[in-house]
C-alpha atoms as a PDB file:
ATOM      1  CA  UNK A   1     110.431 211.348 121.539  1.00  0.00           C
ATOM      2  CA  UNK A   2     112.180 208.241 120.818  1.00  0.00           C
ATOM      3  CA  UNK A   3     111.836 205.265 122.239  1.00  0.00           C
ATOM      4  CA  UNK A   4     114.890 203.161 123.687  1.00  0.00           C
ATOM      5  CA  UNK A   5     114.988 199.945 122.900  1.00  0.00           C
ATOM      6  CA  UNK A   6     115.953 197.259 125.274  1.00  0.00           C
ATOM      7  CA  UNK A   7     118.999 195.398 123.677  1.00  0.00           C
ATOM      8  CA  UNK A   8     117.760 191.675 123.610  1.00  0.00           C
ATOM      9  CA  UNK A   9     120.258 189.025 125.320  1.00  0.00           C
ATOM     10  CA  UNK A  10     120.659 185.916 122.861  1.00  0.00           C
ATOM     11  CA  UNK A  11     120.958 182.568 124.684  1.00  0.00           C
ATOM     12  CA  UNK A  12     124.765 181.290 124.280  1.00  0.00           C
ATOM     13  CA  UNK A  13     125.082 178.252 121.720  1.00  0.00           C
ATOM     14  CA  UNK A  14     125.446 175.544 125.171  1.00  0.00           C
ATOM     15  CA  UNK A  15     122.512 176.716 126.602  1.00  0.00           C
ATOM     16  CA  UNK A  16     120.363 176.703 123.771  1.00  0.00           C
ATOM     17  CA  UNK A  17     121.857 173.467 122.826  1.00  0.00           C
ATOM     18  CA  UNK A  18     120.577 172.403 125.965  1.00  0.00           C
ATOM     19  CA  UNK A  19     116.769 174.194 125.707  1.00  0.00           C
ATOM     20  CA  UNK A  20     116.307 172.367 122.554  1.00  0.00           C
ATOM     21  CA  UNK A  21     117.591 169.271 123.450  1.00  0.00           C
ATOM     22  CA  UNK A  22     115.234 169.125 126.341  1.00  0.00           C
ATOM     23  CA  UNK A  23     112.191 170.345 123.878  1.00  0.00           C
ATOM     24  CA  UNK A  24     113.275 167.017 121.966  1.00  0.00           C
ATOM     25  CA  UNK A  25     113.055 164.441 124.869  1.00  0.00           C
ATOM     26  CA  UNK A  26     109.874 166.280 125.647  1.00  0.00           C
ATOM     27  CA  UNK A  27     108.351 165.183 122.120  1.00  0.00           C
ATOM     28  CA  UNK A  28     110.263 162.326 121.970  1.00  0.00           C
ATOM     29  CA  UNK A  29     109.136 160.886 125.466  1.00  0.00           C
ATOM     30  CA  UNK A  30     105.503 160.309 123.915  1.00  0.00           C
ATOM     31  CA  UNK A  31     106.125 160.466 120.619  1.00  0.00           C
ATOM     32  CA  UNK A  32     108.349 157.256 119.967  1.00  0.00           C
ATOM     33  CA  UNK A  33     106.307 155.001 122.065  1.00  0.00           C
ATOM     34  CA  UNK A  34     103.110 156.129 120.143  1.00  0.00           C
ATOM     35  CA  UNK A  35     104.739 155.497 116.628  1.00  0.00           C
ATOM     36  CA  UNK A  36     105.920 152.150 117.702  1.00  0.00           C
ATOM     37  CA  UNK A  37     102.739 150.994 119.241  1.00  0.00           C
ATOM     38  CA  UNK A  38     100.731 152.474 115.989  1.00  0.00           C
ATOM     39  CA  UNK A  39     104.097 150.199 113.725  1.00  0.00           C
ATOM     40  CA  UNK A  40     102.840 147.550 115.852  1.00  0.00           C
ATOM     41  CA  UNK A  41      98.957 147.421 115.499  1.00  0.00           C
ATOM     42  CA  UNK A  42      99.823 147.805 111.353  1.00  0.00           C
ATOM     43  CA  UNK A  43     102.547 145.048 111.354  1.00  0.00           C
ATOM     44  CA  UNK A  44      99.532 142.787 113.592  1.00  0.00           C
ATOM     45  CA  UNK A  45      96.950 143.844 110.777  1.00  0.00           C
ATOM     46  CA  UNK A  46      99.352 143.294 107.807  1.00  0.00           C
ATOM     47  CA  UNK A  47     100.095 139.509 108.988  1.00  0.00           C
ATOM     48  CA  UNK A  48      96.533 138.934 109.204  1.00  0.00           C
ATOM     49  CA  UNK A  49      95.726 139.840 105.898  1.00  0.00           C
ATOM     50  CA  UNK A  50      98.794 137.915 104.410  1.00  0.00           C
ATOM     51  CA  UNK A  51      98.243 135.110 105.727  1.00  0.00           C
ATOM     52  CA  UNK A  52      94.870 134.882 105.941  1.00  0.00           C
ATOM     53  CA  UNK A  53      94.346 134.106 109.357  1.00  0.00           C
ATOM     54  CA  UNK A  54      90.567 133.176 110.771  1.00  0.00           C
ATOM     55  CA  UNK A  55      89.325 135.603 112.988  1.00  0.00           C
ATOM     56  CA  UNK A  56      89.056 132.795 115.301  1.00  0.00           C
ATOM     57  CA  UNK A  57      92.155 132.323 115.780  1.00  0.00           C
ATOM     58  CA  UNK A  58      94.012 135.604 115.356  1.00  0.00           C
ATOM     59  CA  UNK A  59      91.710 138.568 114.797  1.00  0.00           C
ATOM     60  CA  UNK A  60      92.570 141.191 113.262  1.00  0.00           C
ATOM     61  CA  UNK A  61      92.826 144.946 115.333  1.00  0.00           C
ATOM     62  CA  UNK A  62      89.837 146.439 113.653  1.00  0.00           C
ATOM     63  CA  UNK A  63      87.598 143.238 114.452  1.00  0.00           C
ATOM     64  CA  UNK A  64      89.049 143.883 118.146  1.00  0.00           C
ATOM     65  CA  UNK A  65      88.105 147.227 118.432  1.00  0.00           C
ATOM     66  CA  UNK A  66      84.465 146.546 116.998  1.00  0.00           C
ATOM     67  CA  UNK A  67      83.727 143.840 119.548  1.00  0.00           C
ATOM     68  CA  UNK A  68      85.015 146.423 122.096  1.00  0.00           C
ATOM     69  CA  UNK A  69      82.297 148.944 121.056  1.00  0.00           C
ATOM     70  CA  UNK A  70      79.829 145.957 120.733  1.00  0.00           C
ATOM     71  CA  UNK A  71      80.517 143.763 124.058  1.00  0.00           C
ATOM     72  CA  UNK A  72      81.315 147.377 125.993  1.00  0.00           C
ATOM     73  CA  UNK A  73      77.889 147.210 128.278  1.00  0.00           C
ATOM     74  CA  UNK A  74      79.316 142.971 129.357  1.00  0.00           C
ATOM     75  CA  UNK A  75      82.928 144.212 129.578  1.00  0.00           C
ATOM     76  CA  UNK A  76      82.802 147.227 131.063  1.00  0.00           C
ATOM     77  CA  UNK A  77      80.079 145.781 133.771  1.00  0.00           C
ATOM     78  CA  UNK A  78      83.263 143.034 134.117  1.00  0.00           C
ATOM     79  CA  UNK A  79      85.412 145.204 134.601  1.00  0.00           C
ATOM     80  CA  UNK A  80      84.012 147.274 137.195  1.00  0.00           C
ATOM     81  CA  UNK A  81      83.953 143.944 139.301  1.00  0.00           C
ATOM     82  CA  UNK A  82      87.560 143.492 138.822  1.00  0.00           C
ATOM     83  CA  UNK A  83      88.310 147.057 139.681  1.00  0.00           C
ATOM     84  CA  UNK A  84      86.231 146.654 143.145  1.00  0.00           C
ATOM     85  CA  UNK A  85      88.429 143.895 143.484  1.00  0.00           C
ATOM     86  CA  UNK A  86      91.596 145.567 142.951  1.00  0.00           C
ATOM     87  CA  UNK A  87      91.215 148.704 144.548  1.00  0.00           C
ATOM     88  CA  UNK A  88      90.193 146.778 148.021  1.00  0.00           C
ATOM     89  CA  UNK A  89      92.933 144.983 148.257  1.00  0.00           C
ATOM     90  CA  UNK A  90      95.497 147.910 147.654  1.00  0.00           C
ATOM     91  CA  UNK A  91      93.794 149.926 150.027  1.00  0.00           C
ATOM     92  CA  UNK A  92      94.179 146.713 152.563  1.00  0.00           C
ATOM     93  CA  UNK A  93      97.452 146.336 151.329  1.00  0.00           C
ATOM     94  CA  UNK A  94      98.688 149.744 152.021  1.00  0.00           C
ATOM     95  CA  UNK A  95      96.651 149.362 155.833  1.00  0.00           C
ATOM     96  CA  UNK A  96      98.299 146.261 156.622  1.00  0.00           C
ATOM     97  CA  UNK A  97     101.372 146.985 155.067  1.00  0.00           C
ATOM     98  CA  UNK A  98     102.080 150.543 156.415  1.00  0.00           C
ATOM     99  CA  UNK A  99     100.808 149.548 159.720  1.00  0.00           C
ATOM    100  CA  UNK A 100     103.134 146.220 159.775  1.00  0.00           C
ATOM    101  CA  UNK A 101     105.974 148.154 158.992  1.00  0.00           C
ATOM    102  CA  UNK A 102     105.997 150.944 161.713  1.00  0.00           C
ATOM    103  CA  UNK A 103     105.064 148.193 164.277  1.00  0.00           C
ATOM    104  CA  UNK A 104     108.683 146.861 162.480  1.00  0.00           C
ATOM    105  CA  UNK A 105     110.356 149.743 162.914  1.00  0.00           C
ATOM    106  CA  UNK A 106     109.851 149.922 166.904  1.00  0.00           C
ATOM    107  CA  UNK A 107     111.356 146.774 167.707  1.00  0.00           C
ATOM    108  CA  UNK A 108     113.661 144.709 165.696  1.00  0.00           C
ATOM    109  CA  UNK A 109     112.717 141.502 167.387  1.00  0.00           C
ATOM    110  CA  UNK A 110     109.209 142.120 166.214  1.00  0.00           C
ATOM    111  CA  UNK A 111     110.584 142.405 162.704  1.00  0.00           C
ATOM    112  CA  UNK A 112     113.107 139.315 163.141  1.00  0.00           C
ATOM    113  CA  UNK A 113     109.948 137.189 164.271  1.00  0.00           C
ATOM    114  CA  UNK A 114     106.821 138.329 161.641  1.00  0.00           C
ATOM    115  CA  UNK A 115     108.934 139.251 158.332  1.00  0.00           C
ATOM    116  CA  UNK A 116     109.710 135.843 157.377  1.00  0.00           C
ATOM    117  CA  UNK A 117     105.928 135.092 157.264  1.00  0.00           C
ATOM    118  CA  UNK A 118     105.685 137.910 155.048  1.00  0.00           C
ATOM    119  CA  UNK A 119     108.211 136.742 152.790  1.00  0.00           C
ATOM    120  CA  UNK A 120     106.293 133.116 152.607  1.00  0.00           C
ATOM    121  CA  UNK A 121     103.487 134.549 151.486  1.00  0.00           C
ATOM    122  CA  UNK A 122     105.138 136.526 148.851  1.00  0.00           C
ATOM    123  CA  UNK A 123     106.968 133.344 146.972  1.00  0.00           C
ATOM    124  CA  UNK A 124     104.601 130.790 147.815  1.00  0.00           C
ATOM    125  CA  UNK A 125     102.437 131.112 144.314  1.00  0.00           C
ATOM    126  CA  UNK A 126      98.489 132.338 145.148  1.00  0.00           C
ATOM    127  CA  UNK A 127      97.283 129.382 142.940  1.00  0.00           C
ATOM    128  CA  UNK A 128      99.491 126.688 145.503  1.00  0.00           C
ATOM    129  CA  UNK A 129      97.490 129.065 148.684  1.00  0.00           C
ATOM    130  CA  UNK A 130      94.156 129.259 146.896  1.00  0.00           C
ATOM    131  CA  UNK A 131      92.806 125.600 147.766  1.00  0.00           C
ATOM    132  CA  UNK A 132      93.313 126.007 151.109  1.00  0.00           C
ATOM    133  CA  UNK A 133      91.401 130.084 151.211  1.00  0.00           C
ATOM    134  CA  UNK A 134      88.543 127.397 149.111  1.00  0.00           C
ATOM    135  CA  UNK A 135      88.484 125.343 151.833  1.00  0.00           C
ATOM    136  CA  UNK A 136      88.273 127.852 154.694  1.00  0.00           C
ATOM    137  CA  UNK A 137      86.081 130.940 153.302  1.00  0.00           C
ATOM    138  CA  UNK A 138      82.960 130.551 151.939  1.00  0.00           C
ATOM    139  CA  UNK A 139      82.295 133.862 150.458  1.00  0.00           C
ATOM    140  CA  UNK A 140      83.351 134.322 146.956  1.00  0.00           C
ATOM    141  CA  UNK A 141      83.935 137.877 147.286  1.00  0.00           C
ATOM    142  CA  UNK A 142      86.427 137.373 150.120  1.00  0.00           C
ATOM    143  CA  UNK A 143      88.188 134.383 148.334  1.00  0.00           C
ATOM    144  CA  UNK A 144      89.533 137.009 145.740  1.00  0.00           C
ATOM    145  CA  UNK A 145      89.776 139.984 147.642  1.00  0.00           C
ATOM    146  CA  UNK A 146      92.533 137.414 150.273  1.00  0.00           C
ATOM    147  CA  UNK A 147      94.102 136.149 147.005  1.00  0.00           C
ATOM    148  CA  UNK A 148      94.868 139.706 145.493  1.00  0.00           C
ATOM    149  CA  UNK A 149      96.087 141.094 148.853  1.00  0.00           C
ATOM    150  CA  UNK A 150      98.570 138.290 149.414  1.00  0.00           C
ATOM    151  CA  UNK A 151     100.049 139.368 145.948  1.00  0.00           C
ATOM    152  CA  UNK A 152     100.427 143.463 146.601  1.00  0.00           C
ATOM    153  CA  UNK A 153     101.001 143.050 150.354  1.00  0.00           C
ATOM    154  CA  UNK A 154     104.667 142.927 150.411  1.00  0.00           C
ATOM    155  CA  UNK A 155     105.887 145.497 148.261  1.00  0.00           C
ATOM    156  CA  UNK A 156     104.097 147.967 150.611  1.00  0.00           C
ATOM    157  CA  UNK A 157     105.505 146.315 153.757  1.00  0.00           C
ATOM    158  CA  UNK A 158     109.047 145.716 152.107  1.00  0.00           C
ATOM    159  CA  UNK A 159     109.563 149.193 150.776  1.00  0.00           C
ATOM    160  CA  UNK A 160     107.921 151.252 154.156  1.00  0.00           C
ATOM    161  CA  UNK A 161     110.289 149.048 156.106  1.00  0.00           C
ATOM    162  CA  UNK A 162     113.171 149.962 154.245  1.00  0.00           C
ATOM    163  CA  UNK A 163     112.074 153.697 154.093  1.00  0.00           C
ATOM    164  CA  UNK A 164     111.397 153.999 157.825  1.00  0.00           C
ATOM    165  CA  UNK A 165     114.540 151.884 158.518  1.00  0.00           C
ATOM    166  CA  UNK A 166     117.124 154.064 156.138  1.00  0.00           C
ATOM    167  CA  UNK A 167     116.649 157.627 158.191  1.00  0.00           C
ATOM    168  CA  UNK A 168     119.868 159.448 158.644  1.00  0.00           C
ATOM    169  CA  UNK A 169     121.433 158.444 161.835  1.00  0.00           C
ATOM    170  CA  UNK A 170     122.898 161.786 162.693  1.00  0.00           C
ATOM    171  CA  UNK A 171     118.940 163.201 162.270  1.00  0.00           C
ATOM    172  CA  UNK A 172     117.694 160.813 164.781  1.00  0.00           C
ATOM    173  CA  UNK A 173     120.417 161.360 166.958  1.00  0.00           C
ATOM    174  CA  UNK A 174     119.680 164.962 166.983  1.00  0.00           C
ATOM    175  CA  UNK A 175     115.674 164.242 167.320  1.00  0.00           C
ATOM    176  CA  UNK A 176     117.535 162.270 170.732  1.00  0.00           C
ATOM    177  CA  UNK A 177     119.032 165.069 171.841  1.00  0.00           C
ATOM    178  CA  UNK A 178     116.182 166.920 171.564  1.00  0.00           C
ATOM    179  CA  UNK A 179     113.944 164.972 173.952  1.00  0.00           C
ATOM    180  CA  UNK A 180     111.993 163.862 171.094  1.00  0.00           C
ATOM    181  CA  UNK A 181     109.915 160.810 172.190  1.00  0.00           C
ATOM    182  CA  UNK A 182     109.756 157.568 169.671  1.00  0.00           C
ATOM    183  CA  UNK A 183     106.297 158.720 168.472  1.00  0.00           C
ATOM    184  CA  UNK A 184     107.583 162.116 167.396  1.00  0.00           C
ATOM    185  CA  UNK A 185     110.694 160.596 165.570  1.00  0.00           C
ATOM    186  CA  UNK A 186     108.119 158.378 163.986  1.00  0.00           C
ATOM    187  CA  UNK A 187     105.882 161.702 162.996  1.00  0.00           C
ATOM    188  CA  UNK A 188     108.025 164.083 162.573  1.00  0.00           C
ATOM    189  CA  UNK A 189     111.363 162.457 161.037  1.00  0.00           C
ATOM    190  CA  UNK A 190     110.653 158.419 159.998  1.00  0.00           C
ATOM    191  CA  UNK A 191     107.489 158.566 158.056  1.00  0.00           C
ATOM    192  CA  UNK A 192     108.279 161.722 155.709  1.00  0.00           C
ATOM    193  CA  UNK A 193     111.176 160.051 154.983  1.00  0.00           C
ATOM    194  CA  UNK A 194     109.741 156.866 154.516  1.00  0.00           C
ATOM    195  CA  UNK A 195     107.783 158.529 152.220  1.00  0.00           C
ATOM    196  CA  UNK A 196     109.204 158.172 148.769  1.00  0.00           C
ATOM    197  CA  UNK A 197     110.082 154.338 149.865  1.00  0.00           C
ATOM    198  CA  UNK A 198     106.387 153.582 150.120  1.00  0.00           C
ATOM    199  CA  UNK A 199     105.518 155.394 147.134  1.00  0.00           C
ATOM    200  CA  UNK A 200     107.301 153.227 145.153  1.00  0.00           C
ATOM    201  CA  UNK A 201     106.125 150.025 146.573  1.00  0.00           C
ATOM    202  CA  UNK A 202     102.300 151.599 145.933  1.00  0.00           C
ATOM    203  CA  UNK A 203     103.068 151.819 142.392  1.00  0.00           C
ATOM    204  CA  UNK A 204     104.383 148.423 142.187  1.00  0.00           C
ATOM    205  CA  UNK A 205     101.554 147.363 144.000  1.00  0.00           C
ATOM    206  CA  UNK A 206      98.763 148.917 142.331  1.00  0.00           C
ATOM    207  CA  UNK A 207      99.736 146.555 139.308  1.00  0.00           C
ATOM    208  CA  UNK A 208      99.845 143.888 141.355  1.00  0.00           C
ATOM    209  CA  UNK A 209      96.315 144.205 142.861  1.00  0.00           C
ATOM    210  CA  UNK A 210      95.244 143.763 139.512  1.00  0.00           C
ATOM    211  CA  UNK A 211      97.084 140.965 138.250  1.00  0.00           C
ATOM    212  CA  UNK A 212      96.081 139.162 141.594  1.00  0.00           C
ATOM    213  CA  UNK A 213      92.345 140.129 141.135  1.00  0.00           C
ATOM    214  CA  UNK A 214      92.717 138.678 137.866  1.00  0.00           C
ATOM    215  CA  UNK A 215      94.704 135.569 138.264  1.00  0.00           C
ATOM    216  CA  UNK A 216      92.190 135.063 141.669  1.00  0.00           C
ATOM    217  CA  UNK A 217      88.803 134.746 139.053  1.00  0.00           C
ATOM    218  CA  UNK A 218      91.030 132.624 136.925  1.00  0.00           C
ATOM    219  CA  UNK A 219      91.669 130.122 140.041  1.00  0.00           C
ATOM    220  CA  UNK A 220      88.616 130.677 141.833  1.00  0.00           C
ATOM    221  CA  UNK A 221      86.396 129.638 138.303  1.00  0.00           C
ATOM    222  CA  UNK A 222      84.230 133.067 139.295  1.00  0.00           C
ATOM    223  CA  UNK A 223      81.497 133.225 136.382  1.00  0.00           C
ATOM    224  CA  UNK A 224      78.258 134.772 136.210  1.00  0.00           C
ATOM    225  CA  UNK A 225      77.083 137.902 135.089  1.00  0.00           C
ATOM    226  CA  UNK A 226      78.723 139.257 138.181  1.00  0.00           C
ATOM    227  CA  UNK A 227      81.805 138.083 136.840  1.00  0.00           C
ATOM    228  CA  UNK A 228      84.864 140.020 136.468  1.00  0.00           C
ATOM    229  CA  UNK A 229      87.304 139.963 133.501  1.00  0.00           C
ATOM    230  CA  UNK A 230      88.828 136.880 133.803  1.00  0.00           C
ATOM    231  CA  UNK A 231      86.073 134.798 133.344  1.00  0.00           C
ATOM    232  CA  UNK A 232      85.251 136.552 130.249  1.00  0.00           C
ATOM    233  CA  UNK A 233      88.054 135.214 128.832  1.00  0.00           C
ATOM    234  CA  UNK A 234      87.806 131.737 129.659  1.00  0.00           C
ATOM    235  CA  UNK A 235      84.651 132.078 128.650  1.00  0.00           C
ATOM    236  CA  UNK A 236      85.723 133.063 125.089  1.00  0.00           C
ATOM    237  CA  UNK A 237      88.691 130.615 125.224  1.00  0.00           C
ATOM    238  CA  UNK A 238      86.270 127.889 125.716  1.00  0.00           C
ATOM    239  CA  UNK A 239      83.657 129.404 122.769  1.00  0.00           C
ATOM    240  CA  UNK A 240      87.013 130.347 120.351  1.00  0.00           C
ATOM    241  CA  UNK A 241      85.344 133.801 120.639  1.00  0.00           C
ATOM    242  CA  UNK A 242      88.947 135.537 119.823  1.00  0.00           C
ATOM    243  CA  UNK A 243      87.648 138.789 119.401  1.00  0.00           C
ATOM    244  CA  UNK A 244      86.228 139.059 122.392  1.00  0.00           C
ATOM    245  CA  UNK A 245      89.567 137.541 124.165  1.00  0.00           C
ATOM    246  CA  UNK A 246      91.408 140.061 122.931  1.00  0.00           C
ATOM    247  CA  UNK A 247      89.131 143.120 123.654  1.00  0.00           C
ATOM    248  CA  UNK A 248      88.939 141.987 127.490  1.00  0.00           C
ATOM    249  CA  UNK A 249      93.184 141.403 127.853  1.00  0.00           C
ATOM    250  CA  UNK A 250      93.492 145.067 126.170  1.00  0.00           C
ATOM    251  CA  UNK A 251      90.749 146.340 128.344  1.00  0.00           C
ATOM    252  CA  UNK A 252      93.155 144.667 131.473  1.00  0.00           C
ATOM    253  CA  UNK A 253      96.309 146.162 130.101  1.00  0.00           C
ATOM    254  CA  UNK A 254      94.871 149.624 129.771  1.00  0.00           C
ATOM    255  CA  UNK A 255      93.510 149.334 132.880  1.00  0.00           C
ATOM    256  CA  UNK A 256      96.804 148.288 134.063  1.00  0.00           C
ATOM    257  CA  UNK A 257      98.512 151.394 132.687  1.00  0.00           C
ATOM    258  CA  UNK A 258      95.638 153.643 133.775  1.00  0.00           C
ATOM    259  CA  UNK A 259      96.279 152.578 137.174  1.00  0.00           C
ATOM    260  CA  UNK A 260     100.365 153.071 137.098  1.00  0.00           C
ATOM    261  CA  UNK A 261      99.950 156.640 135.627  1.00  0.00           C
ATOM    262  CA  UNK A 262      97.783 157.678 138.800  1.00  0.00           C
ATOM    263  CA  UNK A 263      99.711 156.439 141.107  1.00  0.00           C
ATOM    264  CA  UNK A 264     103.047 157.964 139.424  1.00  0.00           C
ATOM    265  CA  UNK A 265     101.043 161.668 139.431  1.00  0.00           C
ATOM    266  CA  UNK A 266     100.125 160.819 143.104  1.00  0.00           C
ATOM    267  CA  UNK A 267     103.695 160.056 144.041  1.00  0.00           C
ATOM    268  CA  UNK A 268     104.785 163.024 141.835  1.00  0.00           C
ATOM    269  CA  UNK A 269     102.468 165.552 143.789  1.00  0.00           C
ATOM    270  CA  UNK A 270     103.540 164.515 146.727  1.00  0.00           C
ATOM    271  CA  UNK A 271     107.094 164.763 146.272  1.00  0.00           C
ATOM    272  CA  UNK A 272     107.489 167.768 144.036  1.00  0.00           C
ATOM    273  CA  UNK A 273     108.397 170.312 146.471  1.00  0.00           C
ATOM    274  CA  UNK A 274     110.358 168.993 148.733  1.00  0.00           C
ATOM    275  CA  UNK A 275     112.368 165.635 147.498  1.00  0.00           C
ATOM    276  CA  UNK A 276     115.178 165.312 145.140  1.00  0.00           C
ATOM    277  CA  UNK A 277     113.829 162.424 142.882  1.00  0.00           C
ATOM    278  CA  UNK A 278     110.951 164.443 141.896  1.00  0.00           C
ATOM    279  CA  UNK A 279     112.679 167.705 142.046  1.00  0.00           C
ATOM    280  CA  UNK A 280     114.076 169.399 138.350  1.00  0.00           C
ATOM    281  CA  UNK A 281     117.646 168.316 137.893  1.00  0.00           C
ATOM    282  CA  UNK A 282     119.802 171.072 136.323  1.00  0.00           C
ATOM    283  CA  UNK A 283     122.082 169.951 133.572  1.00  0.00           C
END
């Protein structure tokens, strides 16, 4: 008996065009960035070397990454201190913040009176507020956890106010018609939409609760063994300990980064299903 074969359907020259084209950003979307940061890290070395620069004053990346391995038990104990930091104030941010902005989004004249304060707090620099948190909190702890909330307060407020303020007016309208009371138009229509809004600002502000937990130790003079990362690098400022300088500001940056990517899978899970900005966009 012979067997039939199945004739096989070739793609057409456009849409394989396309298939490949998308395999290419694919590879290309971590691939260029990782060539250029490895270009980088040589070119650093390279100028070391020809111009034989002290380690004291520029290291080079190997001497970096061995003071990493060596210091990891001190910078990864800092660290961890800075992180506490950090992820407090986010998650008071994103109380506050959320909870700010739906009390904004009931009454206008409750927005027209409170959001200027928020938007004070936002430009005035933290190290212009800090002397006056010195003066009026005594715990340490607190002094930095107030500094770094001031900095990643407002995108959270700024962005859930715009997102619970920019629903369609026809869809609340309808939610009127409906009989729908204010706190099932909040539920059931303002906060998904509102949504992708304050996912943004929490992305933005997850970087910012670390830059303000960082620039608070730097203000506030924390040291100590309970330190965080900041003070280990005015502590090797003062000692010329380079090395060490550097391995602490790439241990913040990664950190940094860490904390972004999270956040942008959080926001991605979220949205996948149902909103267009994380939905596949056909070509």
């Amino acid at each position: 008996m012979t067997a039939i074969e199945e004739p096989v359907l070739a793609l057409d020259p456009e849409e394989a065009r396309r298939v490949r084209q998308e395999r290419f950003e694919r590879i290309g979307r971590w691939l260029l960035p990782l060539a250029i940061m490895i270009l980088a890290i040589w070119l650093w070395d390279r100028v070391c070397v020809w111009n034989d620069i002290p380690k004291y004053i520029l290291p080079r990346p190997g001497v970096v990454l061995q003071t990493l391995h060596d210091d990891a038990g001190l910078l990864f104990s800092s660290l961890l201190v800075t992180l506490r930091i950090t992820f407090l104030s986010l998650l008071l941010a994103v109380i506050g913040g959320v909870g700010l902005a739906v009390l904004f989004a009931q009454s206008k004249w409750v927005e027209m009176s409170f959001f200027p304060f928020a938007i004070v707090l936002q430009v005035t620099p933290i190290v212009a507020i800090f002397p006056l948190i010195n003066i009026y909190v005594d715990n340490q702890t607190t002094k930095l956890l107030l500094c770094a909330w001031i900095v990643a307060f407002f995108p959270i407020l700024s962005n859930t106010t715009l997102g619970l303020n920019s629903v369609d007016r026809n869809l609340r309208d309808m939610f009127k018609l409906n009989g729908a009371t204010r706190w099932q138009q909040l539920r059931y229509l303002r906060l998904p939409a509102a949504m992708p809004y304050f996912l943004g600002g929490l992305k933005i502000a997850g970087g910012l609760s670390l830059i303000g937990a960082v620039v608070a130790e730097f203000v506030a003079g924390a040291t100590g063994q309970s330190s965080g990362l900041a003070s280990r690098i005015i502590e090797a400022g003062y000692r010329l300990n380079a090395p060490r300088l550097f391995a602490a500001l790439i241990l913040i940056s990664l950190t940094g980064i860490l904390i972004f990517l999270v956040l942008s899978l959080v926001s991605h899970l979220i949205l996948r299903r149902w909103h267009e900005s994380a939905l596949r966009q056909e070509r």
